[in-house]
N, C-alpha and C. Protein backbone atom coordinates (compact mmCIF):
# COMPACT_ATOMS: atom_id res chain seq x y z
N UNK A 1 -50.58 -207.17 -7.51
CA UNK A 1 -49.94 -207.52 -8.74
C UNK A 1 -48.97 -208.64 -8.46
N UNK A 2 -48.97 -209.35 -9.48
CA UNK A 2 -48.09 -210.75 -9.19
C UNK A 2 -46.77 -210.01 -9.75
N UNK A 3 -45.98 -210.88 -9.61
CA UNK A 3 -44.51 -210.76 -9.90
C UNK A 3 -44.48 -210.88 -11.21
N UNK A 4 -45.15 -211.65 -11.74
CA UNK A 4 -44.78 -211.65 -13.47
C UNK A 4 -45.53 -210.76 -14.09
N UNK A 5 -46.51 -210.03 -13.55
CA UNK A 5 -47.16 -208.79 -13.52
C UNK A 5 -45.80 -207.97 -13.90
N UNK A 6 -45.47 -207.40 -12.44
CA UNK A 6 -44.16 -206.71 -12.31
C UNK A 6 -43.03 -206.92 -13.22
N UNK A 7 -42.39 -208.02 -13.18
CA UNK A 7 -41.41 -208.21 -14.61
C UNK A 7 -42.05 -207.81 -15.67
N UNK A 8 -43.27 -207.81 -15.82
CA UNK A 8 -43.70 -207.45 -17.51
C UNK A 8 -43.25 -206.19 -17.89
N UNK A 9 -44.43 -205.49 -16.87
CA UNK A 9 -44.21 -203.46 -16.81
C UNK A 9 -42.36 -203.42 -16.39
N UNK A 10 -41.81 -203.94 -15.65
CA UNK A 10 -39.98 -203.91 -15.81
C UNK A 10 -39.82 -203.84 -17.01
N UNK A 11 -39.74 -204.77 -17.74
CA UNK A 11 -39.16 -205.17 -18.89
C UNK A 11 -39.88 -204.45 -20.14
N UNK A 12 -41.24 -203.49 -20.05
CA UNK A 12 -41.72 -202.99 -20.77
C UNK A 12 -41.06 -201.51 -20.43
N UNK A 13 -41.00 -200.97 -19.42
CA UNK A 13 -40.19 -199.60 -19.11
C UNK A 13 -38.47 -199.74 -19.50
N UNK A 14 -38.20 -200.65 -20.01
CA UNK A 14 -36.80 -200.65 -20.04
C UNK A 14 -36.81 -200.93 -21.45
N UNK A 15 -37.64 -201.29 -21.75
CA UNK A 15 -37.85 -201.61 -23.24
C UNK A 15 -37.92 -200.14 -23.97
N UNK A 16 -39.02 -199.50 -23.78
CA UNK A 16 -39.22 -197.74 -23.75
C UNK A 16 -38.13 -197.18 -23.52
N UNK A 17 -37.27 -197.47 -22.55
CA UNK A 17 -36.04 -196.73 -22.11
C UNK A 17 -34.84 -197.11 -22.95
N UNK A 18 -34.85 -198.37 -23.08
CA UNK A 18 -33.86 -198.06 -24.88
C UNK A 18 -34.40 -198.05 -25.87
N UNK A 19 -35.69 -197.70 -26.35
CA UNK A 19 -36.10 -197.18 -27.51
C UNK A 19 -35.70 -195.70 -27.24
N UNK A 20 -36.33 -195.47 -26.29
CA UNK A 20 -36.24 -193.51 -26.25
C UNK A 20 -34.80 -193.31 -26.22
N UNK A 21 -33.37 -194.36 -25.51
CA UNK A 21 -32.16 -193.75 -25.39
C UNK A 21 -31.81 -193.90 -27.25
N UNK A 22 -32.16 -195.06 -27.94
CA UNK A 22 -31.74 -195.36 -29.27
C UNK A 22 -32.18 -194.00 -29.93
N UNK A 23 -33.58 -193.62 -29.68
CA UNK A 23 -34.14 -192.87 -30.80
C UNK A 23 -33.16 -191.09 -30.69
N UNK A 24 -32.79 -191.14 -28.97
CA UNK A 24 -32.52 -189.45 -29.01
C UNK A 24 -31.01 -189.67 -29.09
N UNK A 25 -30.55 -190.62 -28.36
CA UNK A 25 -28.60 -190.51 -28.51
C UNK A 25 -28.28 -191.38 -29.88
N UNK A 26 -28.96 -191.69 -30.92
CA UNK A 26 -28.62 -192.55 -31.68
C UNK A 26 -29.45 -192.28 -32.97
N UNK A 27 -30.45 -192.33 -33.10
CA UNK A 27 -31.38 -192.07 -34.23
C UNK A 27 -31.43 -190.57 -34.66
N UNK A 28 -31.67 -189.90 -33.93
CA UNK A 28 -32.16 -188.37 -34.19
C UNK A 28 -30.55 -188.06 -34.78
N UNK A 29 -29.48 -188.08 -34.06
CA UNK A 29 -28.03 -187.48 -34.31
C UNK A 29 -27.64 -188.15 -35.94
N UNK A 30 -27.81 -189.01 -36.00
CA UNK A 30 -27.80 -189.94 -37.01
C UNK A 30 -28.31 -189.26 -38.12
N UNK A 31 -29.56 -188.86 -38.23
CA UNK A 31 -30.36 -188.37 -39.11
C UNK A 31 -29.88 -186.73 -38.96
N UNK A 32 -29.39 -185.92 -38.30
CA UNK A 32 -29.33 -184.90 -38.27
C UNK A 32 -27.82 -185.10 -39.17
N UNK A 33 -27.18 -185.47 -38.87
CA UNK A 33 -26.08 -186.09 -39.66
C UNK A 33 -26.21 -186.47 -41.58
N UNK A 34 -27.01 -187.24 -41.64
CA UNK A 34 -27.36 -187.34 -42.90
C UNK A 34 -27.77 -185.99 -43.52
N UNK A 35 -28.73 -185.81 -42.75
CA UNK A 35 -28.98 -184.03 -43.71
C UNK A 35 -27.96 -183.24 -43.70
N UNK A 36 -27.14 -182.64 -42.59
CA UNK A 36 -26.14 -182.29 -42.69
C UNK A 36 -24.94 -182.80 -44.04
N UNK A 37 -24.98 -183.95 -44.25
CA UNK A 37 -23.77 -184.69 -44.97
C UNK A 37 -24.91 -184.40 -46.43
N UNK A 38 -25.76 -184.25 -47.03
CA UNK A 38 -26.52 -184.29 -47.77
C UNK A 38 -26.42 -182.61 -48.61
N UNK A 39 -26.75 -181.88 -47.40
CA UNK A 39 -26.55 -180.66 -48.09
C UNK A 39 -25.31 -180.46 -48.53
N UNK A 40 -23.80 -180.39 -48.07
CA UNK A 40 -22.37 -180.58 -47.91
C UNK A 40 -22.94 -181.39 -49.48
N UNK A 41 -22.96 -182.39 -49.56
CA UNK A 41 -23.06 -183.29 -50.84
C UNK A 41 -23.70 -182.29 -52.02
N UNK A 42 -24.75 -181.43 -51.68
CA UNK A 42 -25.23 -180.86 -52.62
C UNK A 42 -24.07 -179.69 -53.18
N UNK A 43 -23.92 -179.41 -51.91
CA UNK A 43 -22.87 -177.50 -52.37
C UNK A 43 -21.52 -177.83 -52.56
N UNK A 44 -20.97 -179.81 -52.63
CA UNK A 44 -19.68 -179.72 -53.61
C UNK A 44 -20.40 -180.13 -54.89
N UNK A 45 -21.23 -181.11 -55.26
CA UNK A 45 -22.01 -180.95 -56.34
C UNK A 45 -21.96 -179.28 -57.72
N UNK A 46 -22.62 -178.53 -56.86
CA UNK A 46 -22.86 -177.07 -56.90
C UNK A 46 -21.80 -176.26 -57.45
N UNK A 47 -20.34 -176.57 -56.65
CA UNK A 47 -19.46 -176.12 -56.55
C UNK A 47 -18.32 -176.72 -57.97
N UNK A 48 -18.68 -178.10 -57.63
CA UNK A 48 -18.07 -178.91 -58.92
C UNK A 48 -18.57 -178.20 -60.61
N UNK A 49 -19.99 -178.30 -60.67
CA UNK A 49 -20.63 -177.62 -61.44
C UNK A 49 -20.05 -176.71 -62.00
N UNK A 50 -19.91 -175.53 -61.21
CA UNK A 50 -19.57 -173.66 -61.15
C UNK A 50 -18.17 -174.03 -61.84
N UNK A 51 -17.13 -174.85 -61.27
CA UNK A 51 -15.73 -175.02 -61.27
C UNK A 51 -16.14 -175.72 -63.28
N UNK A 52 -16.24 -176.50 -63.28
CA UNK A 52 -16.56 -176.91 -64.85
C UNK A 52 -16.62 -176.11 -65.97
N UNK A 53 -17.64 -175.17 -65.36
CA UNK A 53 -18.25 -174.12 -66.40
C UNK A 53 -17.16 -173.38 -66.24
N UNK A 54 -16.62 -172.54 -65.05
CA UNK A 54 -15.28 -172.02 -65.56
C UNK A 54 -14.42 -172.24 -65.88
N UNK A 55 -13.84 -173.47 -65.80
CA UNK A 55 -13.08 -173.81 -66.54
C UNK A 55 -12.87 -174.24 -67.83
N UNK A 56 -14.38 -174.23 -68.76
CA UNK A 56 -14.71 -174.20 -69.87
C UNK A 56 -14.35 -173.19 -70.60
N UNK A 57 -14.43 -172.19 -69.45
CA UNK A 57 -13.68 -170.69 -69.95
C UNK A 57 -12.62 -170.20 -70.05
N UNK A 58 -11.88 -171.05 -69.50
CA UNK A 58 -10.13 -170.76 -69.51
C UNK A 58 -9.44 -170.77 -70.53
N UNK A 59 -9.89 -171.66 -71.64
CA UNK A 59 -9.00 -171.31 -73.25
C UNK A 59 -9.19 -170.10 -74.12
N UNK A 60 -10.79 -169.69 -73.35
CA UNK A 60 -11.03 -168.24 -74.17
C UNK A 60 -10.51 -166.89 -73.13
N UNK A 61 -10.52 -167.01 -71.90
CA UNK A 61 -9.11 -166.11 -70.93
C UNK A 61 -7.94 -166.20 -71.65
N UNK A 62 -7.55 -167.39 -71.62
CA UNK A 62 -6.01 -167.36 -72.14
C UNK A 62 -5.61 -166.72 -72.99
N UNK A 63 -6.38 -166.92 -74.29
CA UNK A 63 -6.49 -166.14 -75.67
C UNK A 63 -6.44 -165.09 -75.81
N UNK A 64 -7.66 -164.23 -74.81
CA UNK A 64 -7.89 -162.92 -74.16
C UNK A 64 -6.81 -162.36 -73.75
N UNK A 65 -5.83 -162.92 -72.81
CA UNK A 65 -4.67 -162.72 -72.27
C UNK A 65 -3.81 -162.44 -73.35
N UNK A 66 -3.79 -163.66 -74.29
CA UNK A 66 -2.44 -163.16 -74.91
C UNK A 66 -2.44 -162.29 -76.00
N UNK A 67 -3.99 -161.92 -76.35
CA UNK A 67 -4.46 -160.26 -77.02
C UNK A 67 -3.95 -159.41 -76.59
N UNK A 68 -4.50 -159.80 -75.13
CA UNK A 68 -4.31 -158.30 -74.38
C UNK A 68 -2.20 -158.01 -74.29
N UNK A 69 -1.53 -159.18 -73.76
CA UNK A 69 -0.44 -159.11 -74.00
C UNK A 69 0.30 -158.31 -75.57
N UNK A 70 -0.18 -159.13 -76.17
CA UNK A 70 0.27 -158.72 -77.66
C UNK A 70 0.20 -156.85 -77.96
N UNK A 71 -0.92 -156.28 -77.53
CA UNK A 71 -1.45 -154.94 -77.77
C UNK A 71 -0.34 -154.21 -76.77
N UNK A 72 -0.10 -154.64 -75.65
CA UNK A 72 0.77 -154.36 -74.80
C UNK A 72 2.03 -154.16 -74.97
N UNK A 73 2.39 -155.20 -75.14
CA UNK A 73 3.81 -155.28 -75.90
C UNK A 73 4.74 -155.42 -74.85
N UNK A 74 5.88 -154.58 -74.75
CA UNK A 74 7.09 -154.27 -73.88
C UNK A 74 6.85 -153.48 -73.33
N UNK A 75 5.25 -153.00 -72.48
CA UNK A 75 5.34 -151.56 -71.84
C UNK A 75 6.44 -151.00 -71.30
N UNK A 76 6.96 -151.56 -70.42
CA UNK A 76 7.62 -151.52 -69.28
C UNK A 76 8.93 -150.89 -70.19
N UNK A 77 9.24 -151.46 -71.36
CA UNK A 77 10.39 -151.01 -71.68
C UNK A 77 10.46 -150.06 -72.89
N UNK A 78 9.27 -149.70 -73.10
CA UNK A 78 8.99 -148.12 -73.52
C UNK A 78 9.34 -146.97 -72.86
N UNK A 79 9.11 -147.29 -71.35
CA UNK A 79 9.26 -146.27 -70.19
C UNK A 79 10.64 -146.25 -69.91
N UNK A 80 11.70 -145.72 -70.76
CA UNK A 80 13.19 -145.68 -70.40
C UNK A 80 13.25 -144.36 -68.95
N UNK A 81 14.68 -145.29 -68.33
CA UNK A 81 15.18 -144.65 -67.22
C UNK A 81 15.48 -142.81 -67.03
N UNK A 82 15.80 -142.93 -68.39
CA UNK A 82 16.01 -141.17 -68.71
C UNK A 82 14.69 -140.45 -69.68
N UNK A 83 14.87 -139.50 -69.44
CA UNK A 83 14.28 -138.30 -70.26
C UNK A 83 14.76 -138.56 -71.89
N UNK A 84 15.97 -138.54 -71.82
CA UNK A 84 16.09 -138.61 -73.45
C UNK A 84 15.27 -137.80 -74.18
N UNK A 85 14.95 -136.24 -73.55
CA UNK A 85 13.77 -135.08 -73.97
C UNK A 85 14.80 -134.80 -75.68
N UNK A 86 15.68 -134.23 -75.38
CA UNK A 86 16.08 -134.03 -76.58
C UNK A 86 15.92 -134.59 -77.80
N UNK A 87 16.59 -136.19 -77.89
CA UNK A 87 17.04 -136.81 -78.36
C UNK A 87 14.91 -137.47 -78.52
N UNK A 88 14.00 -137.31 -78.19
CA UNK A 88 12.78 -137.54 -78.96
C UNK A 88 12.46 -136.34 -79.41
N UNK A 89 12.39 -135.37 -79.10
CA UNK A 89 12.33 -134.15 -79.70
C UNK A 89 12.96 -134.08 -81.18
N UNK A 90 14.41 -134.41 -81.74
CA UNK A 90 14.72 -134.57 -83.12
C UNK A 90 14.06 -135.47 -83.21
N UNK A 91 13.80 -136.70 -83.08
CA UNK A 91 13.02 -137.85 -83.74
C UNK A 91 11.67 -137.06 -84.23
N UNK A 92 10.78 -136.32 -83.50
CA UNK A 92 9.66 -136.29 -83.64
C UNK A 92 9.71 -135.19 -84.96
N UNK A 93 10.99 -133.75 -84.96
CA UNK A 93 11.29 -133.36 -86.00
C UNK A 93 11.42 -133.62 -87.10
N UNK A 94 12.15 -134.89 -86.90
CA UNK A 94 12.12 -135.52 -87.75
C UNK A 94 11.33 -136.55 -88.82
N UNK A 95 10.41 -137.08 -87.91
CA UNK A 95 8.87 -137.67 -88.08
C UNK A 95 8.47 -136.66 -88.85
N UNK A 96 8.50 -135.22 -88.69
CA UNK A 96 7.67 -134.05 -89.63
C UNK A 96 8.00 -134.25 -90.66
N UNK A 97 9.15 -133.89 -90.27
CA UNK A 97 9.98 -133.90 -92.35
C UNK A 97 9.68 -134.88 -92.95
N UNK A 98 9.78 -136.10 -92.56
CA UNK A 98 9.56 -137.00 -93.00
C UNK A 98 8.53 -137.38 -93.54
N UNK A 99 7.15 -136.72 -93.22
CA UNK A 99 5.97 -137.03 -93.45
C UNK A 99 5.05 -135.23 -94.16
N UNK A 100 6.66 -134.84 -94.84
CA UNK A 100 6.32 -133.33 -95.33
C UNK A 100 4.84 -132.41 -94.57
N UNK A 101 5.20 -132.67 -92.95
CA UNK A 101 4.48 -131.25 -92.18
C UNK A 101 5.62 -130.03 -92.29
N UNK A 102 4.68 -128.99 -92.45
CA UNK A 102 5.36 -127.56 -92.51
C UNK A 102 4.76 -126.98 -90.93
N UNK A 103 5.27 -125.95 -91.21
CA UNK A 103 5.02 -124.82 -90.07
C UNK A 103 4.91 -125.57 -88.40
N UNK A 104 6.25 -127.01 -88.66
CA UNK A 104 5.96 -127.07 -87.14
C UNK A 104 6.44 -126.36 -85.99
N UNK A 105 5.72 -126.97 -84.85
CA UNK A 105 6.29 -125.89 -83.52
C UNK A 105 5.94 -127.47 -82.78
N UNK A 106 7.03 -127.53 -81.83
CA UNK A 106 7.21 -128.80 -80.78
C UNK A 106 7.63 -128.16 -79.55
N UNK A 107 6.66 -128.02 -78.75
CA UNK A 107 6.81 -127.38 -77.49
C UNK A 107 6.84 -128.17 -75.98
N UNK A 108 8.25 -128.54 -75.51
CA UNK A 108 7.98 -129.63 -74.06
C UNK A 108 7.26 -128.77 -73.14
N UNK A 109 6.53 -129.64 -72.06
CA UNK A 109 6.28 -128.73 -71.12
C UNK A 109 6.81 -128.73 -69.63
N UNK A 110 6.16 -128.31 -68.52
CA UNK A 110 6.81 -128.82 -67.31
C UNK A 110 6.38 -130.32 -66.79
N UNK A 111 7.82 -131.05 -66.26
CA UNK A 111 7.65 -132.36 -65.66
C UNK A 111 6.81 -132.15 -64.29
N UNK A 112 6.06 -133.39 -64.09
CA UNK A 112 5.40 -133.52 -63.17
C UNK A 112 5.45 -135.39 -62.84
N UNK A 113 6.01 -135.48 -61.47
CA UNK A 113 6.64 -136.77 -60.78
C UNK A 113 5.07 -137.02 -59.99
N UNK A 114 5.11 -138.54 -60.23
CA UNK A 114 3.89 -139.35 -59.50
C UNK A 114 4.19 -140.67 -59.73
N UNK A 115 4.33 -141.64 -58.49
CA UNK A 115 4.30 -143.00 -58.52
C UNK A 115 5.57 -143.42 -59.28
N UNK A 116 6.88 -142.72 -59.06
CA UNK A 116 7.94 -143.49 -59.50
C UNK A 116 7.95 -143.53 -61.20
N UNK A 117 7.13 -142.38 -61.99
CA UNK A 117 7.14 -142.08 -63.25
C UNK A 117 7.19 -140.78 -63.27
N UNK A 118 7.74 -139.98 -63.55
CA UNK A 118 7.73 -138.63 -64.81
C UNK A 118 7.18 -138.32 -66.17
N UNK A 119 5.79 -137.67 -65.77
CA UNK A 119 5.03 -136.91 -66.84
C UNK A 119 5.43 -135.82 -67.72
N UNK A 120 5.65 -136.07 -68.82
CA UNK A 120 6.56 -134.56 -69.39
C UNK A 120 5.82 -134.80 -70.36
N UNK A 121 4.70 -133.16 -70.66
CA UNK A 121 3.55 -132.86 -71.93
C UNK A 121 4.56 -132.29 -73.25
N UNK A 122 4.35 -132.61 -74.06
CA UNK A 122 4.96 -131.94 -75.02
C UNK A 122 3.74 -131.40 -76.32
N UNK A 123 3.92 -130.69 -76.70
CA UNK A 123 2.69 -129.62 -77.63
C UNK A 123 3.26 -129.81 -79.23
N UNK A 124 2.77 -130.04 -80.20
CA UNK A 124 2.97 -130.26 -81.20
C UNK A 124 2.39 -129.58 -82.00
N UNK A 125 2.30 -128.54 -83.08
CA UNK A 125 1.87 -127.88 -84.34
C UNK A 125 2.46 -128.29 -85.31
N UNK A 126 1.71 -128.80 -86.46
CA UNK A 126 2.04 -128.24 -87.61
C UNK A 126 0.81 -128.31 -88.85
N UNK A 127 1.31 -128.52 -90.30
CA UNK A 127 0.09 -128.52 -91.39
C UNK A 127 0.62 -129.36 -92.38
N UNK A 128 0.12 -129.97 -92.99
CA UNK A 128 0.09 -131.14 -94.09
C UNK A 128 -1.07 -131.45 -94.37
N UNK A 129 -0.88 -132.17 -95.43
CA UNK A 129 -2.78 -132.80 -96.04
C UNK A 129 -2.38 -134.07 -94.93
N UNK A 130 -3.92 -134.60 -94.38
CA UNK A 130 -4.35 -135.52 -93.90
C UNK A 130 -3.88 -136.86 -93.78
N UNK A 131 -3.48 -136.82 -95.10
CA UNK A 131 -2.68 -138.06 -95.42
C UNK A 131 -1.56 -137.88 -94.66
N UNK A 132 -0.49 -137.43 -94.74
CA UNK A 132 0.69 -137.08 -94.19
C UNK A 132 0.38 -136.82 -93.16
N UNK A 133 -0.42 -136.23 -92.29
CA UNK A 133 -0.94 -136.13 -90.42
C UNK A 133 -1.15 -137.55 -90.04
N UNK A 134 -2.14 -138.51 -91.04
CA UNK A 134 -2.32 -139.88 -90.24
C UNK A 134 -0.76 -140.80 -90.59
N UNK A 135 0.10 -140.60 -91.20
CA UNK A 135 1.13 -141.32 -91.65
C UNK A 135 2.05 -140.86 -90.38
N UNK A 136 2.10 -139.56 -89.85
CA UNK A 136 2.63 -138.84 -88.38
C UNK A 136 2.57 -139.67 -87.53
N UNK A 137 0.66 -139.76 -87.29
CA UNK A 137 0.82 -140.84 -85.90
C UNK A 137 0.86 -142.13 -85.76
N UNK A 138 0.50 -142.73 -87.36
CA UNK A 138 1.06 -143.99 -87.11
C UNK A 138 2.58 -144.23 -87.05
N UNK A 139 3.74 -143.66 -87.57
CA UNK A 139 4.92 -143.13 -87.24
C UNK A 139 5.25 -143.19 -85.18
N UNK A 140 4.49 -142.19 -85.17
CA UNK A 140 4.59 -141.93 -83.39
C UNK A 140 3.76 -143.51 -82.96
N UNK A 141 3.47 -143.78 -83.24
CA UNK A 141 3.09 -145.05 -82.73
C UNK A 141 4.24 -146.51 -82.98
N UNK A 142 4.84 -146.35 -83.96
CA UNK A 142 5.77 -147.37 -84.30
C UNK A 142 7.02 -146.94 -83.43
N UNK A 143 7.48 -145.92 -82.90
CA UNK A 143 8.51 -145.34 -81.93
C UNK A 143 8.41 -146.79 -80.75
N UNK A 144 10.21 -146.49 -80.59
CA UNK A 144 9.92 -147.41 -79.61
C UNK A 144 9.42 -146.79 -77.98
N UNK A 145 9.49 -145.90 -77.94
CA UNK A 145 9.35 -144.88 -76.49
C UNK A 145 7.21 -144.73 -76.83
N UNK A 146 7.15 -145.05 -75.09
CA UNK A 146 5.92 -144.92 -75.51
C UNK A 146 5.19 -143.46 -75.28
N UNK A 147 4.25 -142.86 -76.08
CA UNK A 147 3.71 -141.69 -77.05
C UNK A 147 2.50 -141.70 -76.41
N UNK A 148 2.01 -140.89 -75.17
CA UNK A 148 0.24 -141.23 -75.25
C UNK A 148 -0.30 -139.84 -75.60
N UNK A 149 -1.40 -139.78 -76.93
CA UNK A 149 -1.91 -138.49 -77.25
C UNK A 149 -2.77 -138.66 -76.45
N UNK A 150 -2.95 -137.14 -76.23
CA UNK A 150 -4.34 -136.95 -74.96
C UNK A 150 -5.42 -135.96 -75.69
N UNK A 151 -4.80 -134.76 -76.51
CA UNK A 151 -5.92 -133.87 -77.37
C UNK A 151 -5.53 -134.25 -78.88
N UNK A 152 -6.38 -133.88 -79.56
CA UNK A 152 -5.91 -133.57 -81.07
C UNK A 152 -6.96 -132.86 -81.68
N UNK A 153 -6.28 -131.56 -82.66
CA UNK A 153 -7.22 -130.61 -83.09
C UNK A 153 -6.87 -130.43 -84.01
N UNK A 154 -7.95 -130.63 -84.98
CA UNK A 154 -7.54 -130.49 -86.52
C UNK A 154 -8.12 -129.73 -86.94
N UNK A 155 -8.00 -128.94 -87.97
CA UNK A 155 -8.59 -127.53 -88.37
C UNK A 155 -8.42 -127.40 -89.88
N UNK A 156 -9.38 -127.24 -90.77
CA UNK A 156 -9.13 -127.21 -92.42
C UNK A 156 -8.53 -126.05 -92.70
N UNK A 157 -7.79 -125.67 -93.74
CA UNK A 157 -7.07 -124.38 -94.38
C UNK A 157 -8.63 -123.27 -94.46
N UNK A 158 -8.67 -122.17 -94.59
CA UNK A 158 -9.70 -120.84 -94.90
C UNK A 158 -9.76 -121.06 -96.16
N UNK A 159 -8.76 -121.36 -96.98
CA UNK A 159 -9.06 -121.08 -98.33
C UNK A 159 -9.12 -122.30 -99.11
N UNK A 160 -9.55 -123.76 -98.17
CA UNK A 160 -9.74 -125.20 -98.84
C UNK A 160 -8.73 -125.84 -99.68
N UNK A 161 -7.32 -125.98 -99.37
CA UNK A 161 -6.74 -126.44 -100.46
C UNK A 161 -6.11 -127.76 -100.26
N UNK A 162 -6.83 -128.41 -99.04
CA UNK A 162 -6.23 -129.77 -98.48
C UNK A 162 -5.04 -129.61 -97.55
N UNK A 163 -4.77 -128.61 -96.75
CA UNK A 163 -4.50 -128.52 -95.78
C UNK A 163 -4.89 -128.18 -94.68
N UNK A 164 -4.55 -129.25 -93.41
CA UNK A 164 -5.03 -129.14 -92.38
C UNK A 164 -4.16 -128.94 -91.74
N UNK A 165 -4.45 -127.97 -90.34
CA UNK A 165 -3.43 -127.61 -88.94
C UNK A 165 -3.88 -128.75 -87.90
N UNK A 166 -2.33 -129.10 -88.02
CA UNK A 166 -2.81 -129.92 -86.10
C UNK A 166 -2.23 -129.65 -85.22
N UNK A 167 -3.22 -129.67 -84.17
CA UNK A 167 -2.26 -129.36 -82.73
C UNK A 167 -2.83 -130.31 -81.91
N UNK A 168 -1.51 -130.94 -81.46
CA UNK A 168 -1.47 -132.13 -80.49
C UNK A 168 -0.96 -132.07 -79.10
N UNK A 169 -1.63 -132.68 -78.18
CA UNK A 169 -1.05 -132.62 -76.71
C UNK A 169 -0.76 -134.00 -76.61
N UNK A 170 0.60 -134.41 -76.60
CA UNK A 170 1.27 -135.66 -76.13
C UNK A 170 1.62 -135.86 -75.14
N UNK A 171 1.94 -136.55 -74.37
CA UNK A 171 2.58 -137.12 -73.06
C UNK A 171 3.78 -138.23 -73.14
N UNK A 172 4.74 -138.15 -72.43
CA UNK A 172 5.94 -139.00 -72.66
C UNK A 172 6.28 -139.38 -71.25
N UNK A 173 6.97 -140.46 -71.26
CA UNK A 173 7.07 -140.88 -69.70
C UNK A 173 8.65 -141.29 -69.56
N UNK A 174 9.35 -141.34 -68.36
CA UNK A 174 10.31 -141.52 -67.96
C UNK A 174 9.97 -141.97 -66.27
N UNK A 175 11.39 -143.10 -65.92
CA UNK A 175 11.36 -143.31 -64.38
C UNK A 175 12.45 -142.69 -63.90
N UNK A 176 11.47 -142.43 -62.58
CA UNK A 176 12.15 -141.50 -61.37
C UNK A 176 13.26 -142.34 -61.39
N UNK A 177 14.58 -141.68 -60.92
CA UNK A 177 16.06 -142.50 -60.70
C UNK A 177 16.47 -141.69 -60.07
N UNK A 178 16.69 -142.31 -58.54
CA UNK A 178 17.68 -142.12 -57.44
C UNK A 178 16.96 -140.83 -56.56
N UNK A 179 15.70 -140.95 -56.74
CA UNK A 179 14.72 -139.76 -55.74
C UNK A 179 15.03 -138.43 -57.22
N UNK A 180 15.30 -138.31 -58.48
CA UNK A 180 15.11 -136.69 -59.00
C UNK A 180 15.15 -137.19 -60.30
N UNK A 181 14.79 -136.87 -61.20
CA UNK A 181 14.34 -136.92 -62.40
C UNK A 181 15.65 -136.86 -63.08
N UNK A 182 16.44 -138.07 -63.75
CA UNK A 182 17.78 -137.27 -64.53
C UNK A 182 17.25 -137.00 -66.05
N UNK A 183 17.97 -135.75 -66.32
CA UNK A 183 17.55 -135.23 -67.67
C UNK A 183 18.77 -135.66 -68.77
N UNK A 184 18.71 -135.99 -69.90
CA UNK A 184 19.69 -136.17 -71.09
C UNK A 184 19.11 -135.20 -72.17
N UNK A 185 19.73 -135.09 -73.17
CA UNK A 185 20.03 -134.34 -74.76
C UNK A 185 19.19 -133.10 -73.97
């Protein structure tokens, strides 16, 4: 082989040898790169998308929110520090008269402490026409102390004359103060 033989195949193996170094340290990484950067491109795409649509939804949350607020009200300050058992006890007496129930009976029951609140059941009887029972609890509902009924049993008179008996299981709440339940009225 002549020498310019030899330089050829040189210069042809070195030629190969930076194609093959271009194609594996340079081309392939390159391209593995693009796909990489491509998908990334797709899933903020994706992501942008998702983010849009929810946030399309945020004026009807908000709204939602301030329903849900509104129905809510002042929870927090329904739940007074004391018992104040007494002193709802005449109110609720008074709610009777007011709404001409007879034959009531208002019976508290025993407190029961959980989570920094006090559960105290109170039992309610009495009889009025219907009218005057639903005028009761919308009454107990306008109170500022909050009222949660848990039973209600209504029962027609034997001898039909538009009176009904009710007996109610209410619940009233108070916060624990200072580790023991303080009691008033």
């Amino acid at each position: 082989m002549c020498l310019r033989e030899r330089q050829q195949i040189v210069i042809s193996i070195v030629a190969v040898a930076l194609l093959a170094g271009f194609v594996v340290f340079s081309y392939l990484p390159l391209r593995q790169r693009r796909r990489t950067v491509e998908m990334e491109k797709a899933a903020h795409k994706i992501a942008i998308t998702k983010t849009m649509v929810e946030s399309s939804k945020l004026p009807e949350l908000k709204h939602e929110l301030e329903t849900l607020r509104s129905k809510v009200g002042d929870y927090d300050a329904r739940i007074p520090q004391q018992t104040g058992l007494g002193v709802f006890l005449q109110r609720i007496a008074r709610l009777m008269n007011e709404n001409e129930l007879t034959e009531q009976l208002i019976e508290p029951g025993r407190e029961v402490e959980a989570d920094g609140l006090v559960r105290v059941p109170v039992g309610m009887q009495c009889k009025g026409s219907l009218e005057h029972i639903f005028s009761f609890f919308d009454s107990l509902q306008s109170l500022d102390r909050l009222v949660r009924i848990e039973k209600v049993k209504l029962a027609n008179d034997k001898d039909f004359k538009g009176q009904v008996s009710m007996k109610v299981e209410t619940v009233i709440y108070h916060r624990k103060v200072n580790g023991s339940a303080l009691q008033e009225g």
